[in-house]
N, C-alpha and C. Protein backbone atom coordinates (compact mmCIF):
# COMPACT_ATOMS: atom_id res chain seq x y z
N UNK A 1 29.18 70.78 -10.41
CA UNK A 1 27.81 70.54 -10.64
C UNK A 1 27.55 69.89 -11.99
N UNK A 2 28.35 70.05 -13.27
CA UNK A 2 27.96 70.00 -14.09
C UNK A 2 28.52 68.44 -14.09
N UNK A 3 29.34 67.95 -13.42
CA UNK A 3 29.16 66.44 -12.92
C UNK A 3 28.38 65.90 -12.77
N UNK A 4 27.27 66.28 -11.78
CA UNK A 4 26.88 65.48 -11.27
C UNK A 4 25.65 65.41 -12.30
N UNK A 5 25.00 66.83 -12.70
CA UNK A 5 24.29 66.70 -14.29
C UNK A 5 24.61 65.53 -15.25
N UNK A 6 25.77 65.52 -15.17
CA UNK A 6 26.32 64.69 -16.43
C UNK A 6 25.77 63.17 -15.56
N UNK A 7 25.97 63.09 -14.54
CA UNK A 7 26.14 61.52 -13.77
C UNK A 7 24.44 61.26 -13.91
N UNK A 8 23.67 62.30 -13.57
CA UNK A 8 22.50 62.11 -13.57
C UNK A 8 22.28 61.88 -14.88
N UNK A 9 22.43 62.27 -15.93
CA UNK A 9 21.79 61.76 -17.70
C UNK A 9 22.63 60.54 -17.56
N UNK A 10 23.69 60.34 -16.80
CA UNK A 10 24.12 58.78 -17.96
C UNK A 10 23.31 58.01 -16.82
N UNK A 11 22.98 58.08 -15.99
CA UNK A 11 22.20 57.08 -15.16
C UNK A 11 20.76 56.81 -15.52
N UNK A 12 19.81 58.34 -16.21
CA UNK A 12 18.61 58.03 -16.78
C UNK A 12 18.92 57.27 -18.18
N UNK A 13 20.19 57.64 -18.90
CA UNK A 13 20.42 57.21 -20.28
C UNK A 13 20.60 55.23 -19.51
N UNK A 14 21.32 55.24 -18.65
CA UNK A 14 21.57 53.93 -18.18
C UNK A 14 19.94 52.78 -18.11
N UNK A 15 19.13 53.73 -17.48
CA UNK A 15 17.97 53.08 -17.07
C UNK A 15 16.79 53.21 -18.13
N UNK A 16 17.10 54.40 -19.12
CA UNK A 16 16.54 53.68 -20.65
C UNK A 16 16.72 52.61 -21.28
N UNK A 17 18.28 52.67 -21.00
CA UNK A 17 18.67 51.52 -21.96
C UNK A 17 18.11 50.02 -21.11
N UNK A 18 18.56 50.03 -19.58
CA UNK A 18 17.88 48.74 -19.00
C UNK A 18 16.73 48.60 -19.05
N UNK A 19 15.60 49.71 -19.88
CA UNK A 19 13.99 49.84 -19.70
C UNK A 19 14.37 48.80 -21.06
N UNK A 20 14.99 49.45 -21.99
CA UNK A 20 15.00 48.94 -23.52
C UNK A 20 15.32 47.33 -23.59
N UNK A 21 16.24 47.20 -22.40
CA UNK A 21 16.85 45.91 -22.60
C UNK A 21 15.81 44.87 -22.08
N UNK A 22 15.08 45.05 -21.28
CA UNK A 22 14.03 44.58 -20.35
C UNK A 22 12.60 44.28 -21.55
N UNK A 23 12.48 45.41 -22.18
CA UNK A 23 11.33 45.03 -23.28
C UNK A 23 12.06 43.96 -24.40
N UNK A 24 13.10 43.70 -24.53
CA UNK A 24 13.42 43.35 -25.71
C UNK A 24 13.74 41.92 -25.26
N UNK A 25 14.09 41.88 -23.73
CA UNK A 25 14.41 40.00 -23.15
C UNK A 25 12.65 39.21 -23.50
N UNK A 26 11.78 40.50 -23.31
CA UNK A 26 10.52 40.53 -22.80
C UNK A 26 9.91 39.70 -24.19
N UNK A 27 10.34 40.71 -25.06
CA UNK A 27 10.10 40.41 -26.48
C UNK A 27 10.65 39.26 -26.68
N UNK A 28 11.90 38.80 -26.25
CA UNK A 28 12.84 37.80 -27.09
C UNK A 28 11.34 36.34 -26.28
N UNK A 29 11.53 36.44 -25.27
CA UNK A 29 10.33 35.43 -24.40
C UNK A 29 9.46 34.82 -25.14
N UNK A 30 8.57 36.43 -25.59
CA UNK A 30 7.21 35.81 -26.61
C UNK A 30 7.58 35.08 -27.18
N UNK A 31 8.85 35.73 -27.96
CA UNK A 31 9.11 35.07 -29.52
C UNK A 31 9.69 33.48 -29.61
N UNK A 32 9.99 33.13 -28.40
CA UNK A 32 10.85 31.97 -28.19
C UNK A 32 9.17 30.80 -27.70
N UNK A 33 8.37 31.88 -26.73
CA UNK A 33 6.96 31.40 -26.58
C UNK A 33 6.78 30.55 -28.26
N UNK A 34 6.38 31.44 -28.85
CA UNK A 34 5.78 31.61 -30.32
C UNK A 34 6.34 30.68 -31.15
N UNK A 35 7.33 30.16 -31.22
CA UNK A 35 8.08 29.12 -31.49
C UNK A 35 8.10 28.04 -31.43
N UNK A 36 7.62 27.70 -29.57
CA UNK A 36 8.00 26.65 -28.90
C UNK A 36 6.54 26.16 -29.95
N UNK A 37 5.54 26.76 -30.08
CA UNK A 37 4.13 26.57 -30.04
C UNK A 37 3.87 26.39 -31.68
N UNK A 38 4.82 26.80 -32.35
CA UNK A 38 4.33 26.57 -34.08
C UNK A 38 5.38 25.22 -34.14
N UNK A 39 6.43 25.05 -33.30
CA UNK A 39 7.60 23.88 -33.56
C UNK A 39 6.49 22.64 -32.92
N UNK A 40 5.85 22.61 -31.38
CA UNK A 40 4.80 21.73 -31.54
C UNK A 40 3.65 21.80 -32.47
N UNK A 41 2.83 22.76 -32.45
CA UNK A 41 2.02 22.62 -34.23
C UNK A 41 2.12 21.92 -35.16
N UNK A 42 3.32 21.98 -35.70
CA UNK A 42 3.81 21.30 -36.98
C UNK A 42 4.57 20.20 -36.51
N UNK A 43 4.99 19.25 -35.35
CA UNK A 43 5.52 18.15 -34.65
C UNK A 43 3.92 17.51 -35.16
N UNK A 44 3.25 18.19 -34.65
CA UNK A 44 1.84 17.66 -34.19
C UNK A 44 1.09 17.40 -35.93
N UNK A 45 1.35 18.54 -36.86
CA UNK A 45 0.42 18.28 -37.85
C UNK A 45 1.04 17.43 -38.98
N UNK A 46 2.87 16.83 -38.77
CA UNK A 46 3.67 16.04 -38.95
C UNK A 46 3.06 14.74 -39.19
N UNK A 47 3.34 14.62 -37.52
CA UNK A 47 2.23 13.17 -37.38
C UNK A 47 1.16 13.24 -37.90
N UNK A 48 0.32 13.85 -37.71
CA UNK A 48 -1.38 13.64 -38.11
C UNK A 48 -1.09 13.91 -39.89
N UNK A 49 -0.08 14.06 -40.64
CA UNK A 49 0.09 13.84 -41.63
C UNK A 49 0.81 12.40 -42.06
N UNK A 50 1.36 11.91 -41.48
CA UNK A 50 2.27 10.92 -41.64
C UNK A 50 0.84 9.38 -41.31
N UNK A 51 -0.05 9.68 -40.42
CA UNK A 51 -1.08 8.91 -39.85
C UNK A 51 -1.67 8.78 -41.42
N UNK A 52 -2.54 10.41 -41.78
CA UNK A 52 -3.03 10.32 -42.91
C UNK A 52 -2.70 9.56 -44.17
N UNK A 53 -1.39 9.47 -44.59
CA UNK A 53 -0.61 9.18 -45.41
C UNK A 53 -0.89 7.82 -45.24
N UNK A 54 -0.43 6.79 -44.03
CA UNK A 54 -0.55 5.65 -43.96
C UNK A 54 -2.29 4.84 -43.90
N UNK A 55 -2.85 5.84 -43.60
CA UNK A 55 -4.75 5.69 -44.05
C UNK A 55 -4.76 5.46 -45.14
N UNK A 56 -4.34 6.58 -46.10
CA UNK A 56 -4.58 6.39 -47.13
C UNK A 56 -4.07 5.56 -48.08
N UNK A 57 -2.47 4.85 -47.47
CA UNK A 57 -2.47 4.11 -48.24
C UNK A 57 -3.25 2.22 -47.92
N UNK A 58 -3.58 2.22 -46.88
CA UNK A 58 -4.17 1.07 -46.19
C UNK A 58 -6.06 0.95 -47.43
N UNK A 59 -6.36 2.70 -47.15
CA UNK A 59 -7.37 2.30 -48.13
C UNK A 59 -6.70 2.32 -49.87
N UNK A 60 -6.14 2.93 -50.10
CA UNK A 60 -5.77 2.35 -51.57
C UNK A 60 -5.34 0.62 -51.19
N UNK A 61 -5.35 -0.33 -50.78
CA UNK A 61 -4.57 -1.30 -50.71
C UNK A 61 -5.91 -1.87 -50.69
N UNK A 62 -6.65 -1.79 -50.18
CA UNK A 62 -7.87 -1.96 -49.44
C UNK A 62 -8.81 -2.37 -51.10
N UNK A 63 -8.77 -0.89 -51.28
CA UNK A 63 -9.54 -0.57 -52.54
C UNK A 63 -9.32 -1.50 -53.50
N UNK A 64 -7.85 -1.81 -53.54
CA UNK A 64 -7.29 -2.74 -54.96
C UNK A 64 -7.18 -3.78 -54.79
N UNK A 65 -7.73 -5.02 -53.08
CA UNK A 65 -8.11 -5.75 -52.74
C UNK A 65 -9.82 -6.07 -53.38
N UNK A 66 -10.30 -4.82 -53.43
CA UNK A 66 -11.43 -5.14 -52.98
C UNK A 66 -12.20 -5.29 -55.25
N UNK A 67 -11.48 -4.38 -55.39
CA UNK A 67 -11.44 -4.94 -56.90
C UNK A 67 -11.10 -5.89 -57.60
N UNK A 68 -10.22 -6.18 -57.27
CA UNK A 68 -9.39 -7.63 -57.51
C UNK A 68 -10.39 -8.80 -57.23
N UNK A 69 -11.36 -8.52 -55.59
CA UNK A 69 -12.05 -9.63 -55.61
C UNK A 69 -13.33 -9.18 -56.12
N UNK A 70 -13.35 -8.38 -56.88
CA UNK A 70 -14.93 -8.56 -57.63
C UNK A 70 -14.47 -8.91 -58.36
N UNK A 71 -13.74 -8.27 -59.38
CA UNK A 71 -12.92 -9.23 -60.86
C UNK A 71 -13.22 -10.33 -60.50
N UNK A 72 -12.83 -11.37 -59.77
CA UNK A 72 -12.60 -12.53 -59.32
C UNK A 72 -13.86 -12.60 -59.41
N UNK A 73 -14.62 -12.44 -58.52
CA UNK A 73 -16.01 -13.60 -57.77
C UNK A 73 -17.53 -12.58 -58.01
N UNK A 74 -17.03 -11.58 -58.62
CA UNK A 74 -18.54 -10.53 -59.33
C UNK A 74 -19.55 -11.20 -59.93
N UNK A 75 -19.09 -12.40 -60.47
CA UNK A 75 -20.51 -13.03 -61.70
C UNK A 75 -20.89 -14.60 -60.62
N UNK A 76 -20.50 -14.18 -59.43
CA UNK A 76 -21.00 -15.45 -58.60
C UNK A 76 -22.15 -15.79 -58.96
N UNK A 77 -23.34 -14.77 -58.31
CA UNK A 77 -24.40 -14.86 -58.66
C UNK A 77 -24.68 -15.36 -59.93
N UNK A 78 -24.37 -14.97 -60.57
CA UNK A 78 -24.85 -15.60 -62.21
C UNK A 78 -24.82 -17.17 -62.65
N UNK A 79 -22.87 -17.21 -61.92
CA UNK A 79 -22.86 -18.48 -61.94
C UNK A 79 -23.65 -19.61 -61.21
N UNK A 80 -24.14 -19.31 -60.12
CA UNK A 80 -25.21 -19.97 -59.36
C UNK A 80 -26.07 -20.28 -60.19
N UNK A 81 -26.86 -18.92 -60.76
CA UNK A 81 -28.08 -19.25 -61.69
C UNK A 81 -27.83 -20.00 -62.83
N UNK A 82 -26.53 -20.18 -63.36
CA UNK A 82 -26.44 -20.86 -64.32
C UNK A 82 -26.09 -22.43 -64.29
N UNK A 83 -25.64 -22.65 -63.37
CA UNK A 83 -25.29 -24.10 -62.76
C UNK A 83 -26.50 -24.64 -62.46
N UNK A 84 -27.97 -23.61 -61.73
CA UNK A 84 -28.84 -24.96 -61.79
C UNK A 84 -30.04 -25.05 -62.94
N UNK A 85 -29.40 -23.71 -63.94
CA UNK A 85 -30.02 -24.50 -65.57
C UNK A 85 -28.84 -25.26 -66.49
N UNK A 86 -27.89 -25.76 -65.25
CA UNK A 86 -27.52 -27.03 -66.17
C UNK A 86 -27.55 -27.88 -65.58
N UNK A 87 -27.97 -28.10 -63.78
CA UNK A 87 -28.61 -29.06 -63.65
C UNK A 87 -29.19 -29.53 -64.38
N UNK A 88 -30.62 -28.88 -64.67
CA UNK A 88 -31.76 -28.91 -65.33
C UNK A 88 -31.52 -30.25 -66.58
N UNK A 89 -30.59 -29.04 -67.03
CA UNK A 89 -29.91 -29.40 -68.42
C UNK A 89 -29.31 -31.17 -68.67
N UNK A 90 -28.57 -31.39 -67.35
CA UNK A 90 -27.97 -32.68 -67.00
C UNK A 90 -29.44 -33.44 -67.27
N UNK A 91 -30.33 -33.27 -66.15
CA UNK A 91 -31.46 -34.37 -65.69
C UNK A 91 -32.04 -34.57 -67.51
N UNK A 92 -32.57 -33.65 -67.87
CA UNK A 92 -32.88 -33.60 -68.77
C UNK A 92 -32.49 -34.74 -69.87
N UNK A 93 -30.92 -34.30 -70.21
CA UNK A 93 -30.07 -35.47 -70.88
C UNK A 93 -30.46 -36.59 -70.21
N UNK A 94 -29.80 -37.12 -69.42
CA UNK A 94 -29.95 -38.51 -68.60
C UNK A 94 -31.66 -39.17 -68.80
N UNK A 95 -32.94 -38.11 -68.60
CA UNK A 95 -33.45 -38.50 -68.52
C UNK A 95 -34.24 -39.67 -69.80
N UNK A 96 -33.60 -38.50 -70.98
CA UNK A 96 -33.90 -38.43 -72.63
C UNK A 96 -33.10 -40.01 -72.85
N UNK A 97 -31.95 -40.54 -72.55
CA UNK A 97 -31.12 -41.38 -72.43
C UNK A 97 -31.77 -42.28 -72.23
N UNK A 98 -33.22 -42.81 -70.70
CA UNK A 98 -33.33 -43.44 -70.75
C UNK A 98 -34.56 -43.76 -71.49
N UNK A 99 -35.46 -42.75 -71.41
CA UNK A 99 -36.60 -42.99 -72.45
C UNK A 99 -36.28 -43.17 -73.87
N UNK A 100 -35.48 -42.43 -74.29
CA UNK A 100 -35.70 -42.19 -75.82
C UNK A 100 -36.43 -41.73 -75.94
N UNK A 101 -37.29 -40.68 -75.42
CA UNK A 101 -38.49 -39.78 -76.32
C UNK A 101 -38.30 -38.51 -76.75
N UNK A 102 -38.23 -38.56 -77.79
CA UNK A 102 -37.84 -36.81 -78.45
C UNK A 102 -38.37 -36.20 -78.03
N UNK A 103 -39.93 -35.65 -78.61
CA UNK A 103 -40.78 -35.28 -77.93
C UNK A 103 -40.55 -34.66 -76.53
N UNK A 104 -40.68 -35.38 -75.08
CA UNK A 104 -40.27 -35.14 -73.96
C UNK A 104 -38.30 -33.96 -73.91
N UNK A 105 -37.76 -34.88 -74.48
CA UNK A 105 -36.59 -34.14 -74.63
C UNK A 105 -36.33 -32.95 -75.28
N UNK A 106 -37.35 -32.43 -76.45
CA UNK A 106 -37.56 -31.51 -77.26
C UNK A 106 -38.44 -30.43 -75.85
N UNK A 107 -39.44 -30.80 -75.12
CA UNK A 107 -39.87 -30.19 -74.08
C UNK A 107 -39.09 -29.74 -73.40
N UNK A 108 -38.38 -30.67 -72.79
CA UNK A 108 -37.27 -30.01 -71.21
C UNK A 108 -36.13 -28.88 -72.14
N UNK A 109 -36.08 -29.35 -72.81
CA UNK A 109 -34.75 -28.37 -73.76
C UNK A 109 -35.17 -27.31 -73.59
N UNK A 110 -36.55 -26.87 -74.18
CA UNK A 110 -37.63 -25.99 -74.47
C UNK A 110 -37.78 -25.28 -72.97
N UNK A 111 -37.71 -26.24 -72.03
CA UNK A 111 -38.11 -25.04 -70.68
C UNK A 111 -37.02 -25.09 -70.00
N UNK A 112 -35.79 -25.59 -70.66
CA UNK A 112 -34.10 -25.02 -69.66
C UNK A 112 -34.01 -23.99 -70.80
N UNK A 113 -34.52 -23.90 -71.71
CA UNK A 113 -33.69 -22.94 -72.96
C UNK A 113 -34.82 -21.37 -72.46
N UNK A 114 -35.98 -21.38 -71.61
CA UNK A 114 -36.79 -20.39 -71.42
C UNK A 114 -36.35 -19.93 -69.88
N UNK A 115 -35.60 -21.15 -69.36
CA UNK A 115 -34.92 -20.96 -67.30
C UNK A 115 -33.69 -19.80 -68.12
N UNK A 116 -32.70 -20.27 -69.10
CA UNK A 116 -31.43 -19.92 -69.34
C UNK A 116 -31.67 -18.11 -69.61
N UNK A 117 -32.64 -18.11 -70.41
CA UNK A 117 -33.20 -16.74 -70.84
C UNK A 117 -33.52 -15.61 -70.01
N UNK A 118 -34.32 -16.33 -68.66
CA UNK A 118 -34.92 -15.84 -67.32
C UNK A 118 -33.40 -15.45 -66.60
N UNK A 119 -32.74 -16.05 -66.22
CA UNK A 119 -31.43 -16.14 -65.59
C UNK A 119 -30.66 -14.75 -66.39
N UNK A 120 -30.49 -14.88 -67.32
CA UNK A 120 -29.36 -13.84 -68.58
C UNK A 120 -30.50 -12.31 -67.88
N UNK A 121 -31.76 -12.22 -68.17
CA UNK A 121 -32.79 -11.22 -68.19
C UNK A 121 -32.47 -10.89 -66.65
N UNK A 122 -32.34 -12.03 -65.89
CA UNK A 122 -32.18 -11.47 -63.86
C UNK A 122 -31.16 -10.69 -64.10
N UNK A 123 -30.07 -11.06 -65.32
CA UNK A 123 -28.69 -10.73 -64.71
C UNK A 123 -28.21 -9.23 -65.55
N UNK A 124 -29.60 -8.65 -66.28
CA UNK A 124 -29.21 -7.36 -66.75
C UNK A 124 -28.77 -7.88 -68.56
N UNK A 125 -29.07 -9.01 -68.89
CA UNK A 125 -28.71 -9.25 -70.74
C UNK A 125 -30.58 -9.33 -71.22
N UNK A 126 -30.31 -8.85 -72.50
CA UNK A 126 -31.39 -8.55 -73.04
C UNK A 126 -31.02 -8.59 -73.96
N UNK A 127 -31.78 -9.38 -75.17
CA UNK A 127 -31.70 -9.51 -76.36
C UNK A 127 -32.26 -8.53 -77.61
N UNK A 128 -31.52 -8.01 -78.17
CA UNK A 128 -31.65 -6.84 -79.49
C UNK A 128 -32.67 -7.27 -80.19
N UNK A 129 -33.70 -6.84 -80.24
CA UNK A 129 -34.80 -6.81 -81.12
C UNK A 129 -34.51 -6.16 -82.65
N UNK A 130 -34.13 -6.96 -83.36
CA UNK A 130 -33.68 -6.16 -84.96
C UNK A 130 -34.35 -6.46 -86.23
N UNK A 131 -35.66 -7.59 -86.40
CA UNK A 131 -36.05 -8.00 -87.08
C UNK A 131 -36.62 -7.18 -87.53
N UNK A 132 -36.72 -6.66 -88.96
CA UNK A 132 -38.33 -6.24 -88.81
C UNK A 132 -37.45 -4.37 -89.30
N UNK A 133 -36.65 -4.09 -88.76
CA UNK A 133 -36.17 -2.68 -88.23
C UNK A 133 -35.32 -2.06 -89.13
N UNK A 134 -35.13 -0.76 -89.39
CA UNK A 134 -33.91 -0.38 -89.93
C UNK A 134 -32.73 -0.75 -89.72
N UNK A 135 -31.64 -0.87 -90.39
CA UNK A 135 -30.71 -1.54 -90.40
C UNK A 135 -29.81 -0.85 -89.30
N UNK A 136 -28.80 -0.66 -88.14
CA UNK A 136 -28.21 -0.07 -87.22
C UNK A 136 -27.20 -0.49 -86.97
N UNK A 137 -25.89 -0.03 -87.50
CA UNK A 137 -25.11 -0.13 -87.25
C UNK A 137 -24.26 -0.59 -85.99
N UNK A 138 -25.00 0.44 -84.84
CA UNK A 138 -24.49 0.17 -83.60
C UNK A 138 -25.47 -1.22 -82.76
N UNK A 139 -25.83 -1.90 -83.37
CA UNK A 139 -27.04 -3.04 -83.08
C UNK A 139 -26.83 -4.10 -83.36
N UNK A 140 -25.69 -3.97 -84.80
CA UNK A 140 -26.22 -5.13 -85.93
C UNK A 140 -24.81 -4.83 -86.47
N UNK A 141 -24.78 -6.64 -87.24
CA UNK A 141 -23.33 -6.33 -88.16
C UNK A 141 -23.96 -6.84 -89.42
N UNK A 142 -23.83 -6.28 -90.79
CA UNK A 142 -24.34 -6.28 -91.87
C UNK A 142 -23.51 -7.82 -92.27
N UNK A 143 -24.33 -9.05 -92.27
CA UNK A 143 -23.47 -10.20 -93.32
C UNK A 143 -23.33 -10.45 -94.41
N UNK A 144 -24.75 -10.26 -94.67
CA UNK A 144 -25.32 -10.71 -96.17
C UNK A 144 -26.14 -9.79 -96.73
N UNK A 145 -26.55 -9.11 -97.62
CA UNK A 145 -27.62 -8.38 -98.28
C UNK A 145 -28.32 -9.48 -99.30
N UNK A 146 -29.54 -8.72 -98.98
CA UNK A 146 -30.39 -9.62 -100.10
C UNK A 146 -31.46 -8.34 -100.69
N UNK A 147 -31.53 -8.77 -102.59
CA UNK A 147 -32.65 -8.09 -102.82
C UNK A 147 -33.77 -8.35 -102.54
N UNK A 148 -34.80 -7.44 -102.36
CA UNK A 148 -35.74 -7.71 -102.27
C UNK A 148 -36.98 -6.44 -102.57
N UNK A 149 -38.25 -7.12 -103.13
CA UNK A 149 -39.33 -6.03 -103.38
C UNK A 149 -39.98 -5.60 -101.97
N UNK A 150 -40.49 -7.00 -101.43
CA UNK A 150 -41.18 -6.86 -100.25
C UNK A 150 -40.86 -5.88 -99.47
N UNK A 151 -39.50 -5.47 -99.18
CA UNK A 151 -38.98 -4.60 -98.20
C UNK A 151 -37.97 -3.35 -98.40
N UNK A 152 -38.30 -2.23 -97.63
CA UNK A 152 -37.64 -1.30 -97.83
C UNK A 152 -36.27 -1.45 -97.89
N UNK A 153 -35.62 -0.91 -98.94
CA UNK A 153 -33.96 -0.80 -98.76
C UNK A 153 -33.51 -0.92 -96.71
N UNK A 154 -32.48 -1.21 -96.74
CA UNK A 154 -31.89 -1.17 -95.32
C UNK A 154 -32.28 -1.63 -94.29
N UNK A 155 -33.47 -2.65 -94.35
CA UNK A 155 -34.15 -3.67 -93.51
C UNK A 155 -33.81 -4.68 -93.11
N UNK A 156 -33.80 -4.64 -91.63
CA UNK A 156 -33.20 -6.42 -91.59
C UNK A 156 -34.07 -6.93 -91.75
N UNK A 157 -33.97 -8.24 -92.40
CA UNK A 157 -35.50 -9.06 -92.88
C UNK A 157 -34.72 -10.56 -92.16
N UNK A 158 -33.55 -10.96 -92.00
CA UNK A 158 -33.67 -12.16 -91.12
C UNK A 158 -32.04 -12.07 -89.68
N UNK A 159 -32.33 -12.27 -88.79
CA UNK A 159 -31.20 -12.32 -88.48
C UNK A 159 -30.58 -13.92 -87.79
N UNK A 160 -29.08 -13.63 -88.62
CA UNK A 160 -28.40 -15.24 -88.35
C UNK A 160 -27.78 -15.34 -87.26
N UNK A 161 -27.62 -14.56 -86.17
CA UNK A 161 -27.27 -14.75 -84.80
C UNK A 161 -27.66 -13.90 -84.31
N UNK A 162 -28.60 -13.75 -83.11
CA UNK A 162 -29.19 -12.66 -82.23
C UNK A 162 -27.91 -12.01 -81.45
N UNK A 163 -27.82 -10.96 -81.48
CA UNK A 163 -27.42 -9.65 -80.86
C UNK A 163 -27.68 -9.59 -78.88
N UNK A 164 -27.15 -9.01 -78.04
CA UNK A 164 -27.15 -8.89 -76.71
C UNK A 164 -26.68 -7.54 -75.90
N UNK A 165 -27.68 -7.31 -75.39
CA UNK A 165 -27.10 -6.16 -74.51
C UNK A 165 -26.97 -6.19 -72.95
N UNK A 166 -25.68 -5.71 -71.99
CA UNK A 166 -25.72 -6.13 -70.68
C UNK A 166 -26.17 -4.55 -70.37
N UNK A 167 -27.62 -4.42 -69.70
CA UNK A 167 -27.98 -3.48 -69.50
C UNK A 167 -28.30 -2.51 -70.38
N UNK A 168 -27.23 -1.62 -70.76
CA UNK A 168 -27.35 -0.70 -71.81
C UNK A 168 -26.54 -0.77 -72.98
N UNK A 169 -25.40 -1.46 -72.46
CA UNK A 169 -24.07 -1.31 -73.28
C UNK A 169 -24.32 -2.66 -74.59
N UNK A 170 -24.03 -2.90 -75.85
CA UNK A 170 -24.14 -3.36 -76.65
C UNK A 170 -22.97 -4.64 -76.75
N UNK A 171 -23.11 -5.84 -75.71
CA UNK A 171 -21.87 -6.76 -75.84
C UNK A 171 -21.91 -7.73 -76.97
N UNK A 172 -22.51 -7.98 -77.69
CA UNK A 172 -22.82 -9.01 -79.09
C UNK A 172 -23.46 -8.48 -79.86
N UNK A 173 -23.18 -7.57 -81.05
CA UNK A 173 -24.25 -6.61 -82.15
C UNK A 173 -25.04 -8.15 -82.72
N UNK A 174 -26.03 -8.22 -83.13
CA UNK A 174 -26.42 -9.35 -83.86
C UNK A 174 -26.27 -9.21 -85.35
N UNK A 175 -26.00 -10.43 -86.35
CA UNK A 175 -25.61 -10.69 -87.47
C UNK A 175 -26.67 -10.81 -88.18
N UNK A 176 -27.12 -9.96 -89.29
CA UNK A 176 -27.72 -9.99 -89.73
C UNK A 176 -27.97 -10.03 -91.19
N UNK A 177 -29.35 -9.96 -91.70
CA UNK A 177 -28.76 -9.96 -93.73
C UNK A 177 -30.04 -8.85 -93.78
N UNK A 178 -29.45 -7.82 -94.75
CA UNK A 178 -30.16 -6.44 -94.78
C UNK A 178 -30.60 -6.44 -96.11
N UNK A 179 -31.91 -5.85 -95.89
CA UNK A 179 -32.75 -5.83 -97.90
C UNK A 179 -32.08 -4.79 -98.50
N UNK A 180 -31.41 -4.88 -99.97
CA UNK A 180 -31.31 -3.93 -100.62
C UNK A 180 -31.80 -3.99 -102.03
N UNK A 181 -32.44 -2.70 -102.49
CA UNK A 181 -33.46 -2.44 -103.75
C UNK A 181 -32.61 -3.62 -104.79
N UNK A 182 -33.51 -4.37 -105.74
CA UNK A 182 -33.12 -4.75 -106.39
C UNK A 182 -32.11 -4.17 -107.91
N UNK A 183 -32.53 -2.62 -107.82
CA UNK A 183 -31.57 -1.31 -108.95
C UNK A 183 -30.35 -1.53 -108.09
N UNK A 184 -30.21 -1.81 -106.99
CA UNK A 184 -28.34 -1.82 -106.38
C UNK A 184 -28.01 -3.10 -106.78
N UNK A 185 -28.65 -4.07 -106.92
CA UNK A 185 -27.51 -5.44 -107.35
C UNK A 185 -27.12 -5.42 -109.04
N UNK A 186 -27.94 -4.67 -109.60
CA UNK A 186 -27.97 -4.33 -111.06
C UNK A 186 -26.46 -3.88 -111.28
């Protein structure tokens, strides 16, 4: 009897272990599932990285195309406007050529030199107002000093080349000659 006891535990011990072996093929399944599914995932987010990569470099290429041609052809506009105040400018000459009249030629100069101004003003330049003003470093470049009573120390009282700004930024300080007390030249 105690056989067949014994035959009976190794047969339940048998059919634990095939319960055990059965969860664990069961298990191995998922896990091979689980796999198949992160190995496509990352196949998948591979490419859609490798895609990205080549986007991005199409727009960097793109981008440094697209700078390159403003460098290039950005002041078109300007140049337009400025080509037909030298039309202007041409007729003008030619015309002065055949008259000879100052006068007349002193005119057209006078209204291409007020077109040229209009054009610079379309295009964002504006001329530094410094006459008259405290002296400013960031405005103005000091040439000459002159004494003087009339005017406060540090005044510009004439300026020898006007100054320019594109928009905000300061591209030509204007040259100027600044009053100083006549006790400083002493």
């Amino acid at each position: 009897m105690e056989e067949k006891e014994e035959l009976k535990e190794v047969k339940e011990e048998l059919k634990k272990e095939e319960e055990e072996i059965e969860e664990l093929r069961e298990r191995l399944r998922n896990l091979e599932e689980k796999v198949k599914k992160l190995e496509s995932t990352a196949k998948a987010s591979n490419i859609r990285a490798a895609e990205l990569q080549r986007e991005l470099d199409y727009m960097r290429e793109r981008y440094r195309r697209d700078l390159e041609e403003q460098r290039r052809f950005g002041h078109e506009k300007l140049v337009l406007d400025v080509l037909s105040v030298l039309d202007d400018l041409e007729r003008a000459l030619s015309a002065s050529k055949a008259s000879r009249d100052f006068d007349s030629l002193l005119k057209g100069v006078e209204m291409i030199y007020g077109q040229l101004r209009k054009v610079l003003e379309k295009h964002g330049v504006a001329e530094i107002e410094v006459e008259g003003r405290e002296f400013d470093p960031f405005t103005a470049e000091a040439v000459e000093t002159v004494p003087s009573r009339e005017h406060p120390p540090n005044t510009v009282i004439r300026v020898l080349q006007r100054g320019y700004r594109l928009h905000h930024k300061v591209i030509r300080p204007a040259r100027v000659a600044v009053s100083v007390s006549e006790e400083e030249v002493t």
